[in-house]
C-alpha atoms as a PDB file:
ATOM      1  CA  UNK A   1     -11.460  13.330  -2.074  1.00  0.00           C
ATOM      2  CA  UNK A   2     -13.966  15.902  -2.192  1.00  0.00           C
ATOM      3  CA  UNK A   3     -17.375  15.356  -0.368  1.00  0.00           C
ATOM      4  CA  UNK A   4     -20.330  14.842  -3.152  1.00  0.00           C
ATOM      5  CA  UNK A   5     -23.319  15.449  -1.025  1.00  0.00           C
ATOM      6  CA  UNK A   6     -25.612  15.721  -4.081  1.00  0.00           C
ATOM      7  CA  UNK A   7     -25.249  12.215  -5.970  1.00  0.00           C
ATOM      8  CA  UNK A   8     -28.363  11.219  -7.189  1.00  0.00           C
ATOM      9  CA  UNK A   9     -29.974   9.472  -4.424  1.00  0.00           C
ATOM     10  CA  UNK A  10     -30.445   6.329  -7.214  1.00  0.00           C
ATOM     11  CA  UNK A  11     -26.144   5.909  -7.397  1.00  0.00           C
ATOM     12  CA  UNK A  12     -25.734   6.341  -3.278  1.00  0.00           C
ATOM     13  CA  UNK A  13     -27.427   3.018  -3.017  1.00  0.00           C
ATOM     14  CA  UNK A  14     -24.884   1.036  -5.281  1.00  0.00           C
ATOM     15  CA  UNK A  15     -22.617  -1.007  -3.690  1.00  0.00           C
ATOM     16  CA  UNK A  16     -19.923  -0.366  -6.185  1.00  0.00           C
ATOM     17  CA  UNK A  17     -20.076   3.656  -5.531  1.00  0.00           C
ATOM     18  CA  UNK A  18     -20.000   2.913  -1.998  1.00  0.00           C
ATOM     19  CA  UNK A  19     -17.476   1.016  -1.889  1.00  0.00           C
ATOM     20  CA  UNK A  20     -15.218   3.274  -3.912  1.00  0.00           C
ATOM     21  CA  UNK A  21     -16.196   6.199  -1.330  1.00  0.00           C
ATOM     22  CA  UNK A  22     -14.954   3.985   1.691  1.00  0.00           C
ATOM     23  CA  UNK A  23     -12.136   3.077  -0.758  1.00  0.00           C
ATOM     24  CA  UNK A  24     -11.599   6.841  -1.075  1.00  0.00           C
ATOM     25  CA  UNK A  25     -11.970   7.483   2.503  1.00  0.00           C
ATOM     26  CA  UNK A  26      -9.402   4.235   3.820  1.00  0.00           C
ATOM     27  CA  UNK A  27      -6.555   5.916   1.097  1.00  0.00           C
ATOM     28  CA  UNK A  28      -6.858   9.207   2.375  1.00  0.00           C
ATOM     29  CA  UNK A  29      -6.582   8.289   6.294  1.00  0.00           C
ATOM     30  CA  UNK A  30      -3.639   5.532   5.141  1.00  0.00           C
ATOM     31  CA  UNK A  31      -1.868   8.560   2.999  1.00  0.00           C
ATOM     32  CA  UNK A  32      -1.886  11.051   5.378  1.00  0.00           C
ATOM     33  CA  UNK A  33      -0.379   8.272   8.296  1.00  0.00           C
ATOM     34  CA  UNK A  34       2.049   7.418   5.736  1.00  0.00           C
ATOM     35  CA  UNK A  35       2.970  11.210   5.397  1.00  0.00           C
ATOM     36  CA  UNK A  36       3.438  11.595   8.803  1.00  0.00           C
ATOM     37  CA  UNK A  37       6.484   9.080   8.496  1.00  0.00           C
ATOM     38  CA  UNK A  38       7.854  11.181   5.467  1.00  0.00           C
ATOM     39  CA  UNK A  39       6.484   8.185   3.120  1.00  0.00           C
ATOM     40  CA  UNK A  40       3.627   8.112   0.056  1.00  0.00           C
ATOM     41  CA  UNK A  41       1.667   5.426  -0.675  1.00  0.00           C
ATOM     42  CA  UNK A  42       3.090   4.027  -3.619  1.00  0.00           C
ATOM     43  CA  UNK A  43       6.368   4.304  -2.208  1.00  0.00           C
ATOM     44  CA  UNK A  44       5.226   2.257   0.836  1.00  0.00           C
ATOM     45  CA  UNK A  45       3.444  -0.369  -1.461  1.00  0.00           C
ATOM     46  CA  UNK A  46       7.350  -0.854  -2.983  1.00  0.00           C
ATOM     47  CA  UNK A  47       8.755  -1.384   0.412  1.00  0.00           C
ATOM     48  CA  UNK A  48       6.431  -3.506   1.636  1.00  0.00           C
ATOM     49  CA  UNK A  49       6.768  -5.721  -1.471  1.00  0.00           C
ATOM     50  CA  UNK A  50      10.126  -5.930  -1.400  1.00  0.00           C
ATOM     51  CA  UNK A  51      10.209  -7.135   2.159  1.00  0.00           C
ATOM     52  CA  UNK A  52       7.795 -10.085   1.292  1.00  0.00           C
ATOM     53  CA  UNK A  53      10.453 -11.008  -1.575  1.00  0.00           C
ATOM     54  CA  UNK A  54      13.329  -9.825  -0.788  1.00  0.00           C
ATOM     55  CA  UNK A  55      15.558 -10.076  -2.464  1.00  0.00           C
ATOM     56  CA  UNK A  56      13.955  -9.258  -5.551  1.00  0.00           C
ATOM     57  CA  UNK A  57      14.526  -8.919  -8.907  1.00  0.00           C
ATOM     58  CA  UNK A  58      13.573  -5.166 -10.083  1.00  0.00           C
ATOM     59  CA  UNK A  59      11.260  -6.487 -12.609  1.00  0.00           C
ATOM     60  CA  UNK A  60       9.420  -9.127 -10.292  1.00  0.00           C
ATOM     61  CA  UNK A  61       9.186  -6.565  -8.061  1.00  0.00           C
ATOM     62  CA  UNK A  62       7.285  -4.071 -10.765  1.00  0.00           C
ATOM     63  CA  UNK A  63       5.059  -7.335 -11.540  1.00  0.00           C
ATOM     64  CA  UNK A  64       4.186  -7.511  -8.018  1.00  0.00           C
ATOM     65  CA  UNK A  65       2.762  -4.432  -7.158  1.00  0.00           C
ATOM     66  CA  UNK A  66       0.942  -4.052 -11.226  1.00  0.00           C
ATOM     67  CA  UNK A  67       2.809  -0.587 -11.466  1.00  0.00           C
ATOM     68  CA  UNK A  68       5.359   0.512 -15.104  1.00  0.00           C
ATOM     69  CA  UNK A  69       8.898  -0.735 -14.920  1.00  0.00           C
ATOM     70  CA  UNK A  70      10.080   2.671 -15.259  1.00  0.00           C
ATOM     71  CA  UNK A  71       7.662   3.625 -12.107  1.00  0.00           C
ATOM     72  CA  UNK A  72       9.066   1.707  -9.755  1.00  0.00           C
ATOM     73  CA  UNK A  73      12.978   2.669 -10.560  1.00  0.00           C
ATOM     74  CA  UNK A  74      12.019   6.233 -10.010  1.00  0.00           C
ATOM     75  CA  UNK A  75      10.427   5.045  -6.222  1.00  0.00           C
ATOM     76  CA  UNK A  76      13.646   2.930  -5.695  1.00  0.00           C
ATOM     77  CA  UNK A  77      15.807   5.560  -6.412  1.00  0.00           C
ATOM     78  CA  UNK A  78      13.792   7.669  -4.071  1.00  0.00           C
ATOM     79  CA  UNK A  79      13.996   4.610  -1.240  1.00  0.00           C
ATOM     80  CA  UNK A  80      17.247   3.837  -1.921  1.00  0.00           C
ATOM     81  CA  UNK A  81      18.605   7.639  -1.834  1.00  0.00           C
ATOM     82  CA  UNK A  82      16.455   7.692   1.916  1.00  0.00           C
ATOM     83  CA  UNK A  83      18.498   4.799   2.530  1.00  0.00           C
ATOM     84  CA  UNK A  84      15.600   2.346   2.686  1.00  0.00           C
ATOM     85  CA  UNK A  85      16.371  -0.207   0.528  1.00  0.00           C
ATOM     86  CA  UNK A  86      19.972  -1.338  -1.566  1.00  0.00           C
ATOM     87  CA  UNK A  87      19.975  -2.508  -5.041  1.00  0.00           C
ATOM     88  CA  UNK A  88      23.002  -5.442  -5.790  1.00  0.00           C
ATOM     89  CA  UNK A  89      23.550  -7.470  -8.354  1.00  0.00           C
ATOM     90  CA  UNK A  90      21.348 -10.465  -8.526  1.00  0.00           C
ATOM     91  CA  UNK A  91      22.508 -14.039  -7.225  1.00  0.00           C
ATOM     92  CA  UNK A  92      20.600 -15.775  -9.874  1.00  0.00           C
ATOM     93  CA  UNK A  93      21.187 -13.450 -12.424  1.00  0.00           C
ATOM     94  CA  UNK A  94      24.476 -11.212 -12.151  1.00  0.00           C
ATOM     95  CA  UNK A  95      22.560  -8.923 -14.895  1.00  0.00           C
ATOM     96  CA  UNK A  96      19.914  -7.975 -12.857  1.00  0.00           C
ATOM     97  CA  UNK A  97      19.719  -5.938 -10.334  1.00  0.00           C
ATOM     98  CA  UNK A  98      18.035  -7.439  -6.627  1.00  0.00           C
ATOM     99  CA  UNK A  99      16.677  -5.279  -4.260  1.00  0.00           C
ATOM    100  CA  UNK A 100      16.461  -5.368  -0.358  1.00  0.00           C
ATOM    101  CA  UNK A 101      15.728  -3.369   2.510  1.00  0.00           C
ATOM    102  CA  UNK A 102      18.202  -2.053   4.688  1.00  0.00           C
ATOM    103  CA  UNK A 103      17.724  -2.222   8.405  1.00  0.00           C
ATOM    104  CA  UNK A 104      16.537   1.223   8.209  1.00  0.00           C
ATOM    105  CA  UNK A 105      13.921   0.367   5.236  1.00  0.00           C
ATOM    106  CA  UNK A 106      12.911  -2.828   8.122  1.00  0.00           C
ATOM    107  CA  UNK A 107      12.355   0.022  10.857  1.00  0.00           C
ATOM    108  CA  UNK A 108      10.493   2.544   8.575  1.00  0.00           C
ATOM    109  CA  UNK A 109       8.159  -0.461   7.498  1.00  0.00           C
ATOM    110  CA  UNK A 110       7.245  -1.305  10.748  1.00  0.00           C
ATOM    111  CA  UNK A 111       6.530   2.371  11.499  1.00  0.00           C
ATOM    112  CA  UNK A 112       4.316   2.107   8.653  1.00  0.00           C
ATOM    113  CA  UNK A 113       2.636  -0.481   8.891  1.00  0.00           C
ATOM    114  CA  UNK A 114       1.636   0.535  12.501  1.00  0.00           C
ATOM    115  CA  UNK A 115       0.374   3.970  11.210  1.00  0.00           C
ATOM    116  CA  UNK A 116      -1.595   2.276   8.130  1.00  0.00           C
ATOM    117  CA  UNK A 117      -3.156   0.155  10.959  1.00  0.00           C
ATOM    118  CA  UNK A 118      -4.351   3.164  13.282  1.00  0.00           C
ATOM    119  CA  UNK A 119      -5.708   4.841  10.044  1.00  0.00           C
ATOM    120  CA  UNK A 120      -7.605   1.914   9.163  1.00  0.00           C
ATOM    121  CA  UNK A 121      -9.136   1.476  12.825  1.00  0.00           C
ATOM    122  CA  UNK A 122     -10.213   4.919  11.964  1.00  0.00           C
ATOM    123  CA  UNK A 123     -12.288   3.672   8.674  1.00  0.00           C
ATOM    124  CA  UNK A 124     -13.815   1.026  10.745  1.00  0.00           C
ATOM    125  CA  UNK A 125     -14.186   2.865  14.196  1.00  0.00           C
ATOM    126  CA  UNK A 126     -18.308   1.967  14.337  1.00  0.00           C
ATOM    127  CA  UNK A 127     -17.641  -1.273  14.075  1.00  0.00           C
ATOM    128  CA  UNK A 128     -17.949  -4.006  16.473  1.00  0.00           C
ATOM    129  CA  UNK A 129     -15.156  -6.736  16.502  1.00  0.00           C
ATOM    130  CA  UNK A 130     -17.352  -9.403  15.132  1.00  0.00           C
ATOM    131  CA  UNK A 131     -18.683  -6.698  12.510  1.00  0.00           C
ATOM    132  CA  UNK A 132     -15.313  -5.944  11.276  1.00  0.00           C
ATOM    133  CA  UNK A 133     -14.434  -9.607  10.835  1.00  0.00           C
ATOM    134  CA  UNK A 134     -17.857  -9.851   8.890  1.00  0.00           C
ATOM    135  CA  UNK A 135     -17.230  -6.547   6.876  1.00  0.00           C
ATOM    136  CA  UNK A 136     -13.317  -7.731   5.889  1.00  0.00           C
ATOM    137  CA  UNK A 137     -14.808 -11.680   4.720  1.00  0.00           C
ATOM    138  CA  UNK A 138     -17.338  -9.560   2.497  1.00  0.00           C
ATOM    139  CA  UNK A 139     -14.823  -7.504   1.445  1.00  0.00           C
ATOM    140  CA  UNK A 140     -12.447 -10.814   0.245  1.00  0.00           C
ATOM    141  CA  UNK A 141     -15.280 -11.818  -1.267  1.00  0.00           C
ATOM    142  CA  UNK A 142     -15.954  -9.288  -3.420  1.00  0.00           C
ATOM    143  CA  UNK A 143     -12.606  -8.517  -4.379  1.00  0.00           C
ATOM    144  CA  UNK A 144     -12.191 -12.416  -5.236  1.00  0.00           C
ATOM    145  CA  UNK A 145      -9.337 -12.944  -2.900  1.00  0.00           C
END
C-alpha cells in the first residue's frame, strides 16, 4: 500500500486509520513471506482452515473463512492441483465433497506459518515482550475476540 504522507494531520490521530495502516503494513510483510513459499494469502487462509477442520465439508469450509462458495473452489482447485490438499466424498454426507490436506499441504503449512510469524515479528520489531503482549490484548479487544 502506497505511503500517504499528507493525510490531514486531524485523520493520523484516529485510531481506526491507524489501525488500518498497521493492518496494511502486517498484510503486506505476511503476503510477500507467503510469496516466497509460492503461496497468496487467501490461498493460505484456505489451508490453514482446512487443517483446523479437516475434514471439511466444502461449504463449511467457505463459511469459515467468510469468502463466496464459488471463491473458495477456484483456491481448492488451485491447492489441490499443487497437491496440497484432496477433495473425497464426505463420510457424513456421500454428496458432498470433504476436503483435507495432504502431507505435502501439512509441510507447506508449517512453512507458512513460520514465514507469517517472521513477517509479523517484523510489524512488531519496536516492541518489548511485555509491550507486544499488551498491544495483541488491545488488539482482541477491539476486534471483540
Amino acid at each position: 500500500m502506497p505511503e500517504t504522507p499528507h493525510a490531514p494531520a486531524l485523520i493520523r490521530t484516529l485510531p481506526s486509520w491507524l489501525l488500518g495502516r498497521a493492518a496494511a503494513r502486517g498484510r503486506a510483510l505476511v503476503a510477500e513471506a507467503l510469496a516466497a513459499e509460492g503461496l497468496r494469502m487467501w490461498h493460505h487462509v484456505v489451508l490453514a482452515a482446512t487443517s483446523d477442520h479437516q475434514p471439511v465439508a466444502q461449504a463449511e469450509l467457505a463459511r469459515s473463512v467468510a469468502l463466496d462458495p464459488k471463491d473458495v473452489v477456484g483456491i481448492l482447485n488451485d491447492l489441490e492441483g499443487d497437491g496440497y490438499v484432496r477433495r473425497a466424498p464426505d463420510p457424513a454426507d456421500r454428496r458432498k465433497n470433504a476436503v483435507s490436506l495432504t502431507s505435502e499441504g501439512e509441510r507447506l503449512l508449517a512453512r507458512c506459518a513460520a514465514a507469517a510469524e517472521r513477517a509479523n515479528d517484523a510489524l512488531l520489531e519496536g516492541f518489548t515482550a511485555r509491550e507486544r503482549a499488551d498491544f495483541l490484548a488491545m488488539l482482541e479487544r477491539a476486534a471483540r475476540l
